[in-house]
PDB file of N, CA and C in Angstrom:
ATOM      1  N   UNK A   1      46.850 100.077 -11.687  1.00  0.00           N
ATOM      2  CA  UNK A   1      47.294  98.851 -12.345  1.00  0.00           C
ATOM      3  C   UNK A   1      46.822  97.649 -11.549  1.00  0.00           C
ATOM      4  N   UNK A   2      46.200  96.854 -12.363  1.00  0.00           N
ATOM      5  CA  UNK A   2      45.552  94.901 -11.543  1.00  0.00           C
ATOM      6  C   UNK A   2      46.897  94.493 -11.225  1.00  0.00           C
ATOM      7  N   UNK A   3      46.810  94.228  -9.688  1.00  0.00           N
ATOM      8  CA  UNK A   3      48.057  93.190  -9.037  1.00  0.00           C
ATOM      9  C   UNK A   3      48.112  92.248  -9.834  1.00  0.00           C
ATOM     10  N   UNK A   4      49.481  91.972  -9.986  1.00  0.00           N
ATOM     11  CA  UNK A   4      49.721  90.280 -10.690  1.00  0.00           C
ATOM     12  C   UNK A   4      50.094  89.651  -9.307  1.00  0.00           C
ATOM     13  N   UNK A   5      49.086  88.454  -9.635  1.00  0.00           N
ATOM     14  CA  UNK A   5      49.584  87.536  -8.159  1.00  0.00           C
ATOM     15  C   UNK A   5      49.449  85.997  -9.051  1.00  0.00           C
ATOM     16  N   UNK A   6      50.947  85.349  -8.475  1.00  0.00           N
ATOM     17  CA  UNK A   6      50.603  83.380  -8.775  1.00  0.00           C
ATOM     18  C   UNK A   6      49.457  83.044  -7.599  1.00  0.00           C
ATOM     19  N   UNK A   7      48.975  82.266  -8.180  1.00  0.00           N
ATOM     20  CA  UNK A   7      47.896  80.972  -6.617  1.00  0.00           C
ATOM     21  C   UNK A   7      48.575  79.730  -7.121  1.00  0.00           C
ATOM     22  N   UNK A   8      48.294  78.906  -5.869  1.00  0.00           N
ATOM     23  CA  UNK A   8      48.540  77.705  -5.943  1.00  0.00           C
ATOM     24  C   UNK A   8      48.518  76.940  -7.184  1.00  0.00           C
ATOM     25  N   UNK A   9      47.616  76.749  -7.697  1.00  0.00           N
ATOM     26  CA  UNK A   9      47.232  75.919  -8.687  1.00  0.00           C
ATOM     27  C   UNK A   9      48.125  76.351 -10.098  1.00  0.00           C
ATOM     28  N   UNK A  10      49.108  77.159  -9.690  1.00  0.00           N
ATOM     29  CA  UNK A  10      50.507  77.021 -10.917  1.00  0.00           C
ATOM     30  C   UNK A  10      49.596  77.787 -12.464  1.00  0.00           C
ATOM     31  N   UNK A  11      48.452  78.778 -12.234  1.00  0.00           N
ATOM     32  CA  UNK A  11      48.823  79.883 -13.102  1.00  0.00           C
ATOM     33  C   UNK A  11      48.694  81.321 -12.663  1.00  0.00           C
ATOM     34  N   UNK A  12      48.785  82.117 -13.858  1.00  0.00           N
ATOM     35  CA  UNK A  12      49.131  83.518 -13.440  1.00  0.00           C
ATOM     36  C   UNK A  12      47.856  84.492 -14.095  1.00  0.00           C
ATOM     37  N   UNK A  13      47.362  85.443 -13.417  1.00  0.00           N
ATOM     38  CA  UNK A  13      46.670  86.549 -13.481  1.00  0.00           C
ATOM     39  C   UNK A  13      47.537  87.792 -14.324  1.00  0.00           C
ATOM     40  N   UNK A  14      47.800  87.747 -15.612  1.00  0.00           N
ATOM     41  CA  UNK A  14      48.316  88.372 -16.357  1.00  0.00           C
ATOM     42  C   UNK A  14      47.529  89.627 -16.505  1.00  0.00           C
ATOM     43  N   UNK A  15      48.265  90.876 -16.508  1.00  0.00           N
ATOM     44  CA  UNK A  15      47.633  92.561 -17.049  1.00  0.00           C
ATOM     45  C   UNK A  15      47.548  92.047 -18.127  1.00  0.00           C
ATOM     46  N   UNK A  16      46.621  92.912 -18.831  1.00  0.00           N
ATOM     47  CA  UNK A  16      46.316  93.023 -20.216  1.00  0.00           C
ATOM     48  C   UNK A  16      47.257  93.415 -20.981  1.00  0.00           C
ATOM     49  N   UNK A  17      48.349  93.943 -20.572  1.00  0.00           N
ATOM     50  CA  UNK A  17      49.394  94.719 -20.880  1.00  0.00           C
ATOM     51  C   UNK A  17      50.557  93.575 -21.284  1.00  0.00           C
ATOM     52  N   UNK A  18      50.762  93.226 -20.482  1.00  0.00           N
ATOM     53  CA  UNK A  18      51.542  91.870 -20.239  1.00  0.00           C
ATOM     54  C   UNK A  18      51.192  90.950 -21.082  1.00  0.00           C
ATOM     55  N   UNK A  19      50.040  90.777 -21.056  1.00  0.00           N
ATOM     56  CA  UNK A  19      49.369  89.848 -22.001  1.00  0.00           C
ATOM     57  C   UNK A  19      49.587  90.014 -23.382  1.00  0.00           C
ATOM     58  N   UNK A  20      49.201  91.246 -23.796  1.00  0.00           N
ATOM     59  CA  UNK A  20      49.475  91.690 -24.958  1.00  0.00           C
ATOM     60  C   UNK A  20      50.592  92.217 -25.544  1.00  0.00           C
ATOM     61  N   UNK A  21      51.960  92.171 -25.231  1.00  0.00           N
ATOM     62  CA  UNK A  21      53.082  92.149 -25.272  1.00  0.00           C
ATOM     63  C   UNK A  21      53.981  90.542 -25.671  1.00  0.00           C
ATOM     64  N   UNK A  22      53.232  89.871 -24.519  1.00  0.00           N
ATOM     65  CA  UNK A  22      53.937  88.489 -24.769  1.00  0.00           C
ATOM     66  C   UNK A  22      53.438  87.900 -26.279  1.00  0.00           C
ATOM     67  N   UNK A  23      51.590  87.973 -26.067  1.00  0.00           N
ATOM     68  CA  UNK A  23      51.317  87.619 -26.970  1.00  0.00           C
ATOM     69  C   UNK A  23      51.970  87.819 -29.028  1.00  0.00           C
ATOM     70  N   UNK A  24      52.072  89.312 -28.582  1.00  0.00           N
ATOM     71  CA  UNK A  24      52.304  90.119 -29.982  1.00  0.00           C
ATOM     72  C   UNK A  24      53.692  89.341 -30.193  1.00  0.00           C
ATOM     73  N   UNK A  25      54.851  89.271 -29.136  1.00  0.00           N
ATOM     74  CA  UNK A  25      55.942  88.739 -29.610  1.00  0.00           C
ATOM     75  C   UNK A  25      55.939  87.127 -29.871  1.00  0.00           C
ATOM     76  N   UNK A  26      55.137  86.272 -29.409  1.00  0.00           N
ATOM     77  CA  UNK A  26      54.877  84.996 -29.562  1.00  0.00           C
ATOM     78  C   UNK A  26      54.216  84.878 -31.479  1.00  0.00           C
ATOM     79  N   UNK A  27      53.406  85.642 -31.459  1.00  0.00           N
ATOM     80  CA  UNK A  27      52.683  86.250 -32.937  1.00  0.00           C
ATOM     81  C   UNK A  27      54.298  86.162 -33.340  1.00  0.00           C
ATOM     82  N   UNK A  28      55.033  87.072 -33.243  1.00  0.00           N
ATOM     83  CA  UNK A  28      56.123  87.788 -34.430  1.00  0.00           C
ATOM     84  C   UNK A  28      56.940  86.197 -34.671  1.00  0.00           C
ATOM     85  N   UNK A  29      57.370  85.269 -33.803  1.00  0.00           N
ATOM     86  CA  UNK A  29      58.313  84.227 -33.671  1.00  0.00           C
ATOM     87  C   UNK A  29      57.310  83.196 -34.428  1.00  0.00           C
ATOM     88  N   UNK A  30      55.688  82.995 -34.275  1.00  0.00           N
ATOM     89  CA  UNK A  30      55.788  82.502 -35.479  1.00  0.00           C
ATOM     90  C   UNK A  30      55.678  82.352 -36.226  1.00  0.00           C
ATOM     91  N   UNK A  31      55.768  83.515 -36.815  1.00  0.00           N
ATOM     92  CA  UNK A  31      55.907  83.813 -38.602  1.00  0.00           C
ATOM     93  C   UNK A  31      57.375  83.979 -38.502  1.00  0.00           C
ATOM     94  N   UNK A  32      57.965  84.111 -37.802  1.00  0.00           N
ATOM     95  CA  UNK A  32      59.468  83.912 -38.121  1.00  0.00           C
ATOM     96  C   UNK A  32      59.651  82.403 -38.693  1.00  0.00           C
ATOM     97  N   UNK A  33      58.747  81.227 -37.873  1.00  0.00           N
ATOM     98  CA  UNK A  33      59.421  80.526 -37.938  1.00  0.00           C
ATOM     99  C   UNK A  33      58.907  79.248 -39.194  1.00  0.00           C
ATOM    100  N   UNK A  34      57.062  79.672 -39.412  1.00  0.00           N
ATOM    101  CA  UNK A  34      56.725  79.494 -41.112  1.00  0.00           C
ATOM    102  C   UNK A  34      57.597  80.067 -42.145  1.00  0.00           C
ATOM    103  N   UNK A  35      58.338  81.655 -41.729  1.00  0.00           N
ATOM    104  CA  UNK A  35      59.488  81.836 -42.910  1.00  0.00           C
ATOM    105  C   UNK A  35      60.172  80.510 -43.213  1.00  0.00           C
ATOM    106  N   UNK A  36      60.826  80.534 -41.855  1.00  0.00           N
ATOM    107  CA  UNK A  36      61.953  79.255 -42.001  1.00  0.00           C
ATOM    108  C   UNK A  36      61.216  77.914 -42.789  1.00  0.00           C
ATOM    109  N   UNK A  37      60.170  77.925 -42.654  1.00  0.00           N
ATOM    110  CA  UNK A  37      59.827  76.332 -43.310  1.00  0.00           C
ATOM    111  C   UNK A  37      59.320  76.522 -44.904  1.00  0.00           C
ATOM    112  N   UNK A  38      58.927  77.747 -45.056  1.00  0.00           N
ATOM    113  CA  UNK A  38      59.170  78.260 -46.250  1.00  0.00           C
ATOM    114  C   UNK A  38      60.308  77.929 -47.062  1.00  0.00           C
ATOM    115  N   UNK A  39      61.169  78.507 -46.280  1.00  0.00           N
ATOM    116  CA  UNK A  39      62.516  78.739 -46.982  1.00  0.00           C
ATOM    117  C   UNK A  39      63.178  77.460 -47.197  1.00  0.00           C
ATOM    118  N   UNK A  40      62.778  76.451 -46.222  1.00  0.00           N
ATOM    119  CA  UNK A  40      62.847  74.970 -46.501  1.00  0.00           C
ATOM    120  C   UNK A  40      62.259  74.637 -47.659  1.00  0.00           C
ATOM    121  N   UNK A  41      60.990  74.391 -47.836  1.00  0.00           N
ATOM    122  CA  UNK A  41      60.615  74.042 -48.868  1.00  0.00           C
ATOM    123  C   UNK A  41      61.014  74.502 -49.868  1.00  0.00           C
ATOM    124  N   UNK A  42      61.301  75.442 -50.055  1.00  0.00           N
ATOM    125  CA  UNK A  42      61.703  76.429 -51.780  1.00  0.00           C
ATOM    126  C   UNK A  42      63.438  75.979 -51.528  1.00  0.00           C
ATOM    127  N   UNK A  43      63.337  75.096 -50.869  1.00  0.00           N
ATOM    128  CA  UNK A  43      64.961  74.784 -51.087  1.00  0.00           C
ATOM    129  C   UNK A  43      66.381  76.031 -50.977  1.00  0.00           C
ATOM    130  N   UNK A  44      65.697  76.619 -49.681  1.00  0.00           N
ATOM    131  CA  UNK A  44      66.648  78.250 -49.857  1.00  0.00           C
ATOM    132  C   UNK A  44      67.953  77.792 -49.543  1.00  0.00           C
ATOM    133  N   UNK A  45      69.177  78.632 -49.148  1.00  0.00           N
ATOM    134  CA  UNK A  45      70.424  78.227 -49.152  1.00  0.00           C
ATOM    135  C   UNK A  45      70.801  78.385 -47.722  1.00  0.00           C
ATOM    136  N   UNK A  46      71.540  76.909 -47.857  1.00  0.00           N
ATOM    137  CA  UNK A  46      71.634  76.514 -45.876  1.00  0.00           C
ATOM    138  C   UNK A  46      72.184  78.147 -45.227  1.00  0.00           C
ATOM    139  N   UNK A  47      72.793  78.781 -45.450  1.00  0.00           N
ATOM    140  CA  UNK A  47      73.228  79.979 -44.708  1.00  0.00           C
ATOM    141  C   UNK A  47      72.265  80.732 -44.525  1.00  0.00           C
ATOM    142  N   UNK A  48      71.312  81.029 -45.674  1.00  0.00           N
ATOM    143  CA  UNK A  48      70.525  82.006 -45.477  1.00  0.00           C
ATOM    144  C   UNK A  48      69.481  81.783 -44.187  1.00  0.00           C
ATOM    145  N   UNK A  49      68.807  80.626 -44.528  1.00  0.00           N
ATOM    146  CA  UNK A  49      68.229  79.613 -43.258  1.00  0.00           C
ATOM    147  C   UNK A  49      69.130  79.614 -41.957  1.00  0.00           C
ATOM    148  N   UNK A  50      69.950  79.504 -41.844  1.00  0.00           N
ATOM    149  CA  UNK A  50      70.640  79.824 -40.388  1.00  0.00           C
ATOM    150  C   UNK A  50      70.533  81.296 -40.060  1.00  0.00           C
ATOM    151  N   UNK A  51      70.318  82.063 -40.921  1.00  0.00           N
ATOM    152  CA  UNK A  51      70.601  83.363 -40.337  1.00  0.00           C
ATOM    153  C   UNK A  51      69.564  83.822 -39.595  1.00  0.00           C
ATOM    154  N   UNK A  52      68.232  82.785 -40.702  1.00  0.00           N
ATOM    155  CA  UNK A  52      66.340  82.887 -39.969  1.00  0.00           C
ATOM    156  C   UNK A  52      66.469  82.310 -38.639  1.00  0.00           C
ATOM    157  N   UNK A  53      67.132  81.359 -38.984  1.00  0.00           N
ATOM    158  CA  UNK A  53      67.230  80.636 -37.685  1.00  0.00           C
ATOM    159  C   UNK A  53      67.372  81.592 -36.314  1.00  0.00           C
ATOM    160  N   UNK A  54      68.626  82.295 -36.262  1.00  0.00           N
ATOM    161  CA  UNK A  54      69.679  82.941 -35.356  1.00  0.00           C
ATOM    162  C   UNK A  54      68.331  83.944 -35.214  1.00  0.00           C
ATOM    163  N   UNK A  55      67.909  84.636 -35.957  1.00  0.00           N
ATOM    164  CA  UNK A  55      67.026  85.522 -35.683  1.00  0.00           C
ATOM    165  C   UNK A  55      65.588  85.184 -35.041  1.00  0.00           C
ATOM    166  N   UNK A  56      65.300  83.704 -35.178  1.00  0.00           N
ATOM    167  CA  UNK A  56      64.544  83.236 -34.126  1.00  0.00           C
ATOM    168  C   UNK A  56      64.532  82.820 -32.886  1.00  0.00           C
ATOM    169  N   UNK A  57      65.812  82.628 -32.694  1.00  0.00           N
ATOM    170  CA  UNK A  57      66.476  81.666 -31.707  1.00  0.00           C
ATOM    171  C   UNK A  57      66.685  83.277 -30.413  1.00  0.00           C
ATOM    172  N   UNK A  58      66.819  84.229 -31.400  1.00  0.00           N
ATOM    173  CA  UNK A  58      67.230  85.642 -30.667  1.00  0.00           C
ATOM    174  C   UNK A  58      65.776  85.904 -30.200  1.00  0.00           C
ATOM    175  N   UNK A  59      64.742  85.597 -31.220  1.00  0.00           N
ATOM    176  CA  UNK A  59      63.596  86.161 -30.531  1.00  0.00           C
ATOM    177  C   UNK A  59      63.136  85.663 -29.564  1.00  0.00           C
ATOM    178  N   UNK A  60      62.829  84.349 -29.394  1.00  0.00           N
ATOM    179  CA  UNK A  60      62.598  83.605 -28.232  1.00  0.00           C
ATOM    180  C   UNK A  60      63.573  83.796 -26.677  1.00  0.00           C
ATOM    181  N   UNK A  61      64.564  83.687 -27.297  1.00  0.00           N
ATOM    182  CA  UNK A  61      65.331  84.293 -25.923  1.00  0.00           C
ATOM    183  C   UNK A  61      65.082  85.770 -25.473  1.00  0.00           C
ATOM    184  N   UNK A  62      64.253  86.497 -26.305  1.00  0.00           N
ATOM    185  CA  UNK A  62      63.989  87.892 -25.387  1.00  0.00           C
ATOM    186  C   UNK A  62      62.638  87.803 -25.016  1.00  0.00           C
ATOM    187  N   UNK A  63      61.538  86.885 -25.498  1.00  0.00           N
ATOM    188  CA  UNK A  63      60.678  86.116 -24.839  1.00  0.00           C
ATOM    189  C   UNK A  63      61.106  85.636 -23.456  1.00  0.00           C
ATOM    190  N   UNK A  64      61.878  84.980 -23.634  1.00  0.00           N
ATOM    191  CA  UNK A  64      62.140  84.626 -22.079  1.00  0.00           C
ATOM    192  C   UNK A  64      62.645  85.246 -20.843  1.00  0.00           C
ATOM    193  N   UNK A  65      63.322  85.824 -21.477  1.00  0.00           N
ATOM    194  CA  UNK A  65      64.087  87.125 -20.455  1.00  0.00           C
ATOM    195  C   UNK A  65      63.088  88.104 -20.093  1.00  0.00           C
ATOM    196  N   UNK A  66      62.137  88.347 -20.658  1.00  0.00           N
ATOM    197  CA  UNK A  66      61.058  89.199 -20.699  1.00  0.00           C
ATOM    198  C   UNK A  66      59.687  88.286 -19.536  1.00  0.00           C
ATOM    199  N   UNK A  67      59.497  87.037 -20.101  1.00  0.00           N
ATOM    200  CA  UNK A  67      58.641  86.518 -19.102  1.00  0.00           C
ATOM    201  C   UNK A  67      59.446  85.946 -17.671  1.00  0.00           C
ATOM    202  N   UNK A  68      60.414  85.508 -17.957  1.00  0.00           N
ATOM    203  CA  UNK A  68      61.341  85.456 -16.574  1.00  0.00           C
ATOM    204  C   UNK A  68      61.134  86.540 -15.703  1.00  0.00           C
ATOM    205  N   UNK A  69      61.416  87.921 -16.377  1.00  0.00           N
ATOM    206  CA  UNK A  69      62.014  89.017 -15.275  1.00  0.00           C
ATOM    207  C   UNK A  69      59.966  89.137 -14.685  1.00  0.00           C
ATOM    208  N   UNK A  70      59.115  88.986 -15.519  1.00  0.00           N
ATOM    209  CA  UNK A  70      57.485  89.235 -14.582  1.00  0.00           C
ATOM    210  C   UNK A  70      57.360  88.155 -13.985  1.00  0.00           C
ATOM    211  N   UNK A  71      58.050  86.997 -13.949  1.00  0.00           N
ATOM    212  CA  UNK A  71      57.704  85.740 -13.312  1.00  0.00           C
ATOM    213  C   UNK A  71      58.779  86.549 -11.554  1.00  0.00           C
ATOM    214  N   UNK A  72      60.117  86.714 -12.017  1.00  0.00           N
ATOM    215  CA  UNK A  72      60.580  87.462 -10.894  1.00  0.00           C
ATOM    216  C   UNK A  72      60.031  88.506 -10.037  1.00  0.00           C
ATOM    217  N   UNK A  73      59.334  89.318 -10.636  1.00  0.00           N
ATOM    218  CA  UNK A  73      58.945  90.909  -9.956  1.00  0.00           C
ATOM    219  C   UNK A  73      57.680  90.607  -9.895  1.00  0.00           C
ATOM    220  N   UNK A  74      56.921  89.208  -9.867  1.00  0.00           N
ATOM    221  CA  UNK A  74      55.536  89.363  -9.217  1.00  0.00           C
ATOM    222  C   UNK A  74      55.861  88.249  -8.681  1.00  0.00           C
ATOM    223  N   UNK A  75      55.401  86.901  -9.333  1.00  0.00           N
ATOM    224  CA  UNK A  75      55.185  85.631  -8.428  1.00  0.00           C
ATOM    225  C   UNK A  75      56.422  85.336  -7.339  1.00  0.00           C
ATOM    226  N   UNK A  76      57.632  85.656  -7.727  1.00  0.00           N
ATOM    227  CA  UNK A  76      58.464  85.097  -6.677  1.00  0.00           C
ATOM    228  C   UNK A  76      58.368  86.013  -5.556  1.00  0.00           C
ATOM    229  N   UNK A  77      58.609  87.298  -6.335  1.00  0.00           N
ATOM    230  CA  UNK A  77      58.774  88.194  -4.916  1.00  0.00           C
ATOM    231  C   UNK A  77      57.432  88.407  -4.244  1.00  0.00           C
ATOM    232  N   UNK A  78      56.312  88.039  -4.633  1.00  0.00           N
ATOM    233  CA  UNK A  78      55.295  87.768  -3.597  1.00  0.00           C
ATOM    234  C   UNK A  78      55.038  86.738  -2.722  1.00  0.00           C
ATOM    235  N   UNK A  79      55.413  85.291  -3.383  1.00  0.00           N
ATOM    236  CA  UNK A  79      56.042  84.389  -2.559  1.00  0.00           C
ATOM    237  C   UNK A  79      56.922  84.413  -1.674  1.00  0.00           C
ATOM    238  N   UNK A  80      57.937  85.356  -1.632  1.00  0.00           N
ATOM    239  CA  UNK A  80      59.138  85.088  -0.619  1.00  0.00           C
ATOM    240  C   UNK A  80      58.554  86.368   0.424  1.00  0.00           C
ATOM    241  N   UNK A  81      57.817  87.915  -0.218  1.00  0.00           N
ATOM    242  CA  UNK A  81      56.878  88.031   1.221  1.00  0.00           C
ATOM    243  C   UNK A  81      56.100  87.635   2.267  1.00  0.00           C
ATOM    244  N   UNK A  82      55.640  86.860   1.365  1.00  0.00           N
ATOM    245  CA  UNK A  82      54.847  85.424   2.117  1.00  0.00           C
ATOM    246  C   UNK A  82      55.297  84.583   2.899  1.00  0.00           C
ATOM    247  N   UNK A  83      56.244  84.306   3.120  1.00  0.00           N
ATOM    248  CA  UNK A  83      57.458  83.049   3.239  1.00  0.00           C
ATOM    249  C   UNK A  83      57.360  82.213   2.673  1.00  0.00           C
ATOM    250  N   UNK A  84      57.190  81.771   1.718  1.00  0.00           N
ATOM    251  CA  UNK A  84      56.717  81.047   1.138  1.00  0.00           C
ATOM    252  C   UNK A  84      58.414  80.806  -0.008  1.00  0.00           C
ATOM    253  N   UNK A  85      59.260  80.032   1.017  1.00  0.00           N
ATOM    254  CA  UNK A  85      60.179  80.362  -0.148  1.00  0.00           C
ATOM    255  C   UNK A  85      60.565  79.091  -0.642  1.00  0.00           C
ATOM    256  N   UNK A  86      60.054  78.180  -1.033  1.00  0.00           N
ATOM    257  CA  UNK A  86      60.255  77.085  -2.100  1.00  0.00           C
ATOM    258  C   UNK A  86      59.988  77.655  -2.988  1.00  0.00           C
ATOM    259  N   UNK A  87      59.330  79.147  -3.392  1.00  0.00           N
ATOM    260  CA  UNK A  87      59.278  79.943  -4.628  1.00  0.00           C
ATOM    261  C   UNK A  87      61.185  80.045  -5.492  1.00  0.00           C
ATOM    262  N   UNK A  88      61.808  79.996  -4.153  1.00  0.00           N
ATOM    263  CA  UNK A  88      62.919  79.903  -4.635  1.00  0.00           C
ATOM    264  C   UNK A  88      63.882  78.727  -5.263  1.00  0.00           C
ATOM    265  N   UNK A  89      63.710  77.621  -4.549  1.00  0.00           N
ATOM    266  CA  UNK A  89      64.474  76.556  -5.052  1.00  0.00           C
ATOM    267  C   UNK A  89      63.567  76.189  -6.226  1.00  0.00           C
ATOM    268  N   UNK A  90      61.855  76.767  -6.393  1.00  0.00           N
ATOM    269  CA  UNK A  90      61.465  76.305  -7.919  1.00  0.00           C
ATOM    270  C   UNK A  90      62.166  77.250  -8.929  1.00  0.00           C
ATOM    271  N   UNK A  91      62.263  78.622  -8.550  1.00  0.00           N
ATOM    272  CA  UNK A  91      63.106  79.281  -9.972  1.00  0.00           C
ATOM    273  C   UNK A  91      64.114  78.729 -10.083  1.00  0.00           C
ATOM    274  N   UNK A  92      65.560  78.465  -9.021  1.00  0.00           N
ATOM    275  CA  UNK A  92      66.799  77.936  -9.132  1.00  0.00           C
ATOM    276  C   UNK A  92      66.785  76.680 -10.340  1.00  0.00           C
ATOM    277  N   UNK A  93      65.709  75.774  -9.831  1.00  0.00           N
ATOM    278  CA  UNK A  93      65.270  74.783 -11.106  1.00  0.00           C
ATOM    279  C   UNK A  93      65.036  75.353 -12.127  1.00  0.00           C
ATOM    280  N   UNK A  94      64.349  76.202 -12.519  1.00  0.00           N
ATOM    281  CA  UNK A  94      63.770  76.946 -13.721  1.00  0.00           C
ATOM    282  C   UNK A  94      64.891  77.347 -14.348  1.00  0.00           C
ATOM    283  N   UNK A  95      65.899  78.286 -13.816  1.00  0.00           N
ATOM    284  CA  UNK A  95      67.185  78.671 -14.397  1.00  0.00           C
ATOM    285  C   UNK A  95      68.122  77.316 -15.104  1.00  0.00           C
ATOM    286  N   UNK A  96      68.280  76.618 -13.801  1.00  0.00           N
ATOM    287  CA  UNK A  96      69.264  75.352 -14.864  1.00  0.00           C
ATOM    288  C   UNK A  96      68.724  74.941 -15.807  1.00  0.00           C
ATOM    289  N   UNK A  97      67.324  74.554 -15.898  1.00  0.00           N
ATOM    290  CA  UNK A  97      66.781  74.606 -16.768  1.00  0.00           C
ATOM    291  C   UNK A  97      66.450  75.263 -18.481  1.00  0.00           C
ATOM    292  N   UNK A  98      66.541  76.310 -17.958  1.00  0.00           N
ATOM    293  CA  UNK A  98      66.983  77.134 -18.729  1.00  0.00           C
ATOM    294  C   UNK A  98      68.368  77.501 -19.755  1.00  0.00           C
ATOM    295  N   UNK A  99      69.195  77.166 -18.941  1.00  0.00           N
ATOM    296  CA  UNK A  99      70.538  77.228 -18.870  1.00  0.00           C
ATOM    297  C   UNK A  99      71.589  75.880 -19.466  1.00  0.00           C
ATOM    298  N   UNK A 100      70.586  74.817 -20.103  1.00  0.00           N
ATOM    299  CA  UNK A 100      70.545  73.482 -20.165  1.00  0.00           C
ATOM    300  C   UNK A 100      71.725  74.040 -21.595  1.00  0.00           C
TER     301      UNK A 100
END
């Protein structure tokens, strides 16, 4: 398996694997989310539209939890082998962030 490593310059050396995972689910969210504007236009019924909604809102959050936990188990924890640990007070930001 190709090491995933961050460099300086703030991007990432993604597996193909990785890549193509995030990608496919980024694909699925947005056609989730042309449904939703669909369903706008054809004037669908506010509930039904929230429910697209909830089901997008779900997908993206396992997007994130998903790129979070490879942002954790490569870039940070190779950073903090490094000493390099302002890797840490940048995720701590990332989380509140998150968490907004």
């Amino acid at each position: 398996m190709q090491e995933m490593t961050c460099c300086c310059h703030k991007t990432k050396e993604r597996s193909e694997e990785e890549y193509k995972k995030l990608i496919h689910r980024l694909n699925r969210i947005e056609g989730q989310i042309r449904g939703i504007r669909g369903m706008v236009e054809k004037s669908a019924y506010c509930p039904d539209i929230l429910v697209q909604v909830a089901a997008a809102n779900a997908a993206l959050n396992a997007f994130t939890k998903e790129l979070l936990a490879n942002h954790i188990k490569t870039c940070v924890a190779d950073d903090i082998r490094a000493g390099r640990d302002e890797t840490i007070d940048e995720l701590v930001a990332t989380l509140q962030k998150l968490m907004k």
